[in-house]
C-alpha atoms as a PDB file:
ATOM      1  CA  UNK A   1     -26.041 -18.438 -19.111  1.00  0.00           C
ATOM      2  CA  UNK A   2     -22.091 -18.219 -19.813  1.00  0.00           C
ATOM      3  CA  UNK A   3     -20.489 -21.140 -21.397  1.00  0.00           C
ATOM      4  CA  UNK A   4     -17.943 -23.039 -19.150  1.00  0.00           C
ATOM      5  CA  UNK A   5     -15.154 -21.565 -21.937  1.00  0.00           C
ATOM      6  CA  UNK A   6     -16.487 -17.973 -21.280  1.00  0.00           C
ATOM      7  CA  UNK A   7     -15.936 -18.188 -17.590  1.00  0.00           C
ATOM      8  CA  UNK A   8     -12.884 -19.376 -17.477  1.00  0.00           C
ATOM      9  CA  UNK A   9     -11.711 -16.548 -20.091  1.00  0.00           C
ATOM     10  CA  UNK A  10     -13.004 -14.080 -17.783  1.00  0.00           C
ATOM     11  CA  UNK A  11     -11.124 -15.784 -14.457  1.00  0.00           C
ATOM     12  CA  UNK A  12      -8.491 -15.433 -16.705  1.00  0.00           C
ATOM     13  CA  UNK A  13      -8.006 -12.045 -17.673  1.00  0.00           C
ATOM     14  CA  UNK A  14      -9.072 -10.994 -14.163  1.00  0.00           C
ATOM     15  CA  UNK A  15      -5.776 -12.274 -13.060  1.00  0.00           C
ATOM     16  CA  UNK A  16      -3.872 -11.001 -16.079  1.00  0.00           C
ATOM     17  CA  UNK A  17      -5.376  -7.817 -15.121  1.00  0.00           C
ATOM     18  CA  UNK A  18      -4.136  -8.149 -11.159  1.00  0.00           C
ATOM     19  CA  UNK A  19      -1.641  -9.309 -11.957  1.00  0.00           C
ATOM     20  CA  UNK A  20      -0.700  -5.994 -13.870  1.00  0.00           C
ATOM     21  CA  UNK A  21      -2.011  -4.001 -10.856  1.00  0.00           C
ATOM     22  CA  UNK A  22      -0.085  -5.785  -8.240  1.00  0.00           C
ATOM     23  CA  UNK A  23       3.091  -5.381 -10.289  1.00  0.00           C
ATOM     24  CA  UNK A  24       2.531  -1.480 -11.121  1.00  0.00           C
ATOM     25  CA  UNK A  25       1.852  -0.368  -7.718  1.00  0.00           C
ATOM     26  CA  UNK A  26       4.728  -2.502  -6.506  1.00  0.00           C
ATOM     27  CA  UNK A  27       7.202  -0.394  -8.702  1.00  0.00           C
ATOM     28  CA  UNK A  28       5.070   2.755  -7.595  1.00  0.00           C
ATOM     29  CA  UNK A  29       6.042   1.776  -3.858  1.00  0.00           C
ATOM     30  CA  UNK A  30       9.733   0.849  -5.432  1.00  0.00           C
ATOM     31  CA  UNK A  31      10.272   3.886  -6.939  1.00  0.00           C
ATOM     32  CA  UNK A  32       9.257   6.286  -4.527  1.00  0.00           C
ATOM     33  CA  UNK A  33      11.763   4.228  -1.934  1.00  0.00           C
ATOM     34  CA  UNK A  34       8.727   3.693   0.613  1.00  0.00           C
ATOM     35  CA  UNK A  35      10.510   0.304   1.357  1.00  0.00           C
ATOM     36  CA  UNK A  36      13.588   1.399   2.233  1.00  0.00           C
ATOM     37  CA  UNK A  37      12.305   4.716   4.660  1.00  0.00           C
ATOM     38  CA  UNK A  38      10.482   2.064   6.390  1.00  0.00           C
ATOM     39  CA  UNK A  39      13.274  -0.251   6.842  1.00  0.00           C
ATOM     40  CA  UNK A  40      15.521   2.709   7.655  1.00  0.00           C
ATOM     41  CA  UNK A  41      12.867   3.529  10.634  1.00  0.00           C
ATOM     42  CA  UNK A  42      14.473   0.258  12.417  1.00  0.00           C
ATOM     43  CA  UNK A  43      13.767  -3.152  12.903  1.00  0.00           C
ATOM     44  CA  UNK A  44       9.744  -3.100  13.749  1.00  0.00           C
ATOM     45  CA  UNK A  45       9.088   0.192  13.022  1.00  0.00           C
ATOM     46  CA  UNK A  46       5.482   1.196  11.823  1.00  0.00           C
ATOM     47  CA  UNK A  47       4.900   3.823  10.159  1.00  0.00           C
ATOM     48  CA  UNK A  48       1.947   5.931   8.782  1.00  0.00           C
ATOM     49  CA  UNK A  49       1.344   6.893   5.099  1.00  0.00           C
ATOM     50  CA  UNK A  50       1.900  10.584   6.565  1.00  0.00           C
ATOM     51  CA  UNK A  51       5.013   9.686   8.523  1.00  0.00           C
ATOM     52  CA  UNK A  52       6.511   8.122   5.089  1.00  0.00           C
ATOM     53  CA  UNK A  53       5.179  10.560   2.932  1.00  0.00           C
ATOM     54  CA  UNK A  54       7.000  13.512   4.922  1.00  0.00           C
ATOM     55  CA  UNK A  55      10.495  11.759   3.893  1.00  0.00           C
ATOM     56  CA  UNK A  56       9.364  11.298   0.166  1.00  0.00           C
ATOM     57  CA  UNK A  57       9.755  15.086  -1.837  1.00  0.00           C
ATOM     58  CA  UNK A  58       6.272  16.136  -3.123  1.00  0.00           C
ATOM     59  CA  UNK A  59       4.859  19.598  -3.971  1.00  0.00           C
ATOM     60  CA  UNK A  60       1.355  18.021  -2.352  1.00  0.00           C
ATOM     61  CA  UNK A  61       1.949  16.809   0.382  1.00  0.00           C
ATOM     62  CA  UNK A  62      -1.820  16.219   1.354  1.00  0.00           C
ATOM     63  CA  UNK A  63      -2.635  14.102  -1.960  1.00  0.00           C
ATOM     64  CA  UNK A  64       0.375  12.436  -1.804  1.00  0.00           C
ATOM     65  CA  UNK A  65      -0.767  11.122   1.981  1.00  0.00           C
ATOM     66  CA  UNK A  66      -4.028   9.734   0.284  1.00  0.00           C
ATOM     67  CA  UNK A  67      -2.634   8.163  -2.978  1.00  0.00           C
ATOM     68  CA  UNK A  68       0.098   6.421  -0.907  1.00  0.00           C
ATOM     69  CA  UNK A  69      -2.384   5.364   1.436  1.00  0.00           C
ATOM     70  CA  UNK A  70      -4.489   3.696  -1.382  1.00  0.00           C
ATOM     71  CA  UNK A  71      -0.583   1.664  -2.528  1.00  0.00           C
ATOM     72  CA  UNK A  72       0.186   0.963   0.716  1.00  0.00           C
ATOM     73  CA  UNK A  73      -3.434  -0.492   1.530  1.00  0.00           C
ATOM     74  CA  UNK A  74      -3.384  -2.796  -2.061  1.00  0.00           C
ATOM     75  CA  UNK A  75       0.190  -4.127  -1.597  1.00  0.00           C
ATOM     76  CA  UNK A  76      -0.632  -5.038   2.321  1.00  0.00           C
ATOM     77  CA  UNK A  77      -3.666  -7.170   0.891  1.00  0.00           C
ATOM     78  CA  UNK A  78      -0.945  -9.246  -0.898  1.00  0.00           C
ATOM     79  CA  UNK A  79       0.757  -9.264   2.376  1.00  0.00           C
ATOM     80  CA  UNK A  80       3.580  -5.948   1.341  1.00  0.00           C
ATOM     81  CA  UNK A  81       3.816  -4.435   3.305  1.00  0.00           C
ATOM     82  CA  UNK A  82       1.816  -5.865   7.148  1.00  0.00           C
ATOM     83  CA  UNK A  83      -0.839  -3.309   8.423  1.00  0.00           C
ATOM     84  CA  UNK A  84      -1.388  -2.652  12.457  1.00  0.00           C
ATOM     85  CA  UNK A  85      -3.904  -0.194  14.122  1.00  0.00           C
ATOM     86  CA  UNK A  86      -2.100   2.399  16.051  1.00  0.00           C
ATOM     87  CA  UNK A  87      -4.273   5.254  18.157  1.00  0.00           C
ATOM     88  CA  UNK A  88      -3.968   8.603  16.754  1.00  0.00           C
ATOM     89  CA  UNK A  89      -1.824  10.983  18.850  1.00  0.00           C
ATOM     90  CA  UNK A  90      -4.014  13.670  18.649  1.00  0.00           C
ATOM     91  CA  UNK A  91      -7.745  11.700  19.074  1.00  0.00           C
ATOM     92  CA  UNK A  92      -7.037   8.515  20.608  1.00  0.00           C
ATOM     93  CA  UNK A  93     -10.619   7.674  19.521  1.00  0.00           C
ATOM     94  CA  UNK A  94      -9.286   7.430  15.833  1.00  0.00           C
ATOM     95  CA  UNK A  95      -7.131   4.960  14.651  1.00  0.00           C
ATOM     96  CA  UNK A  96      -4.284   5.420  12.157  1.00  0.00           C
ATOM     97  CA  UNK A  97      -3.251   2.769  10.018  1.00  0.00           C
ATOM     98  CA  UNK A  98       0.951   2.189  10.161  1.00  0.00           C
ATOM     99  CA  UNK A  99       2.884  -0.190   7.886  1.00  0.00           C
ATOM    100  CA  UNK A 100       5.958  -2.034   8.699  1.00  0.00           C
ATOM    101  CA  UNK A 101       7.953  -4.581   6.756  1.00  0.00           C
ATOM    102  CA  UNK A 102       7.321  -7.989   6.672  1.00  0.00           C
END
């Protein structure tokens, strides 16, 4: 069984390590302006990791959909950016997920 000490060492550098992770994926989401295309959408606007992504240059388009989805989906745990459900346009069954500013 751990020590009391131990534990708390390990609580510890789990949020040294978030910590870290929260503040490199915000300057990934900084520095590809994903912030600012979504506030330049208007006041409410949601919008998709695709719908961003087609504003942001990239010679892969299709990865960079799925790696911004993964930033987009950490910051909004930490409440950057909020999250909605929105139906697909082309299978209403599936939903996409859009991100707007809080």
């Amino acid at each position: 069984m751990e020590s009391r000490g131990s534990l708390e060492n390990h609580i510890s550098a789990w949020g040294v390590s978030t910590s870290l992770t929260i503040q490199m994926t915000l300057r990934a989401a900084v520095e590809l302006d994903v912030f600012n295309i979504i506030a330049k959408a208007g006041s409410g606007a949601h919008l998709t990791s695709k719908q961003i992504v087609s504003q942001i240059p990239s010679t892969n388009p299709n990865s960079a959909v799925e790696n911004l989805e993964r930033i987009l989906r950490f910051l909004s745990v930490h409440s950057l950016p909020s999250t909605s459900q929105t139906p697909n346009p082309n299978d209403p069954t599936i939903k996409d997920t859009s991100y707007e500013l809080t």
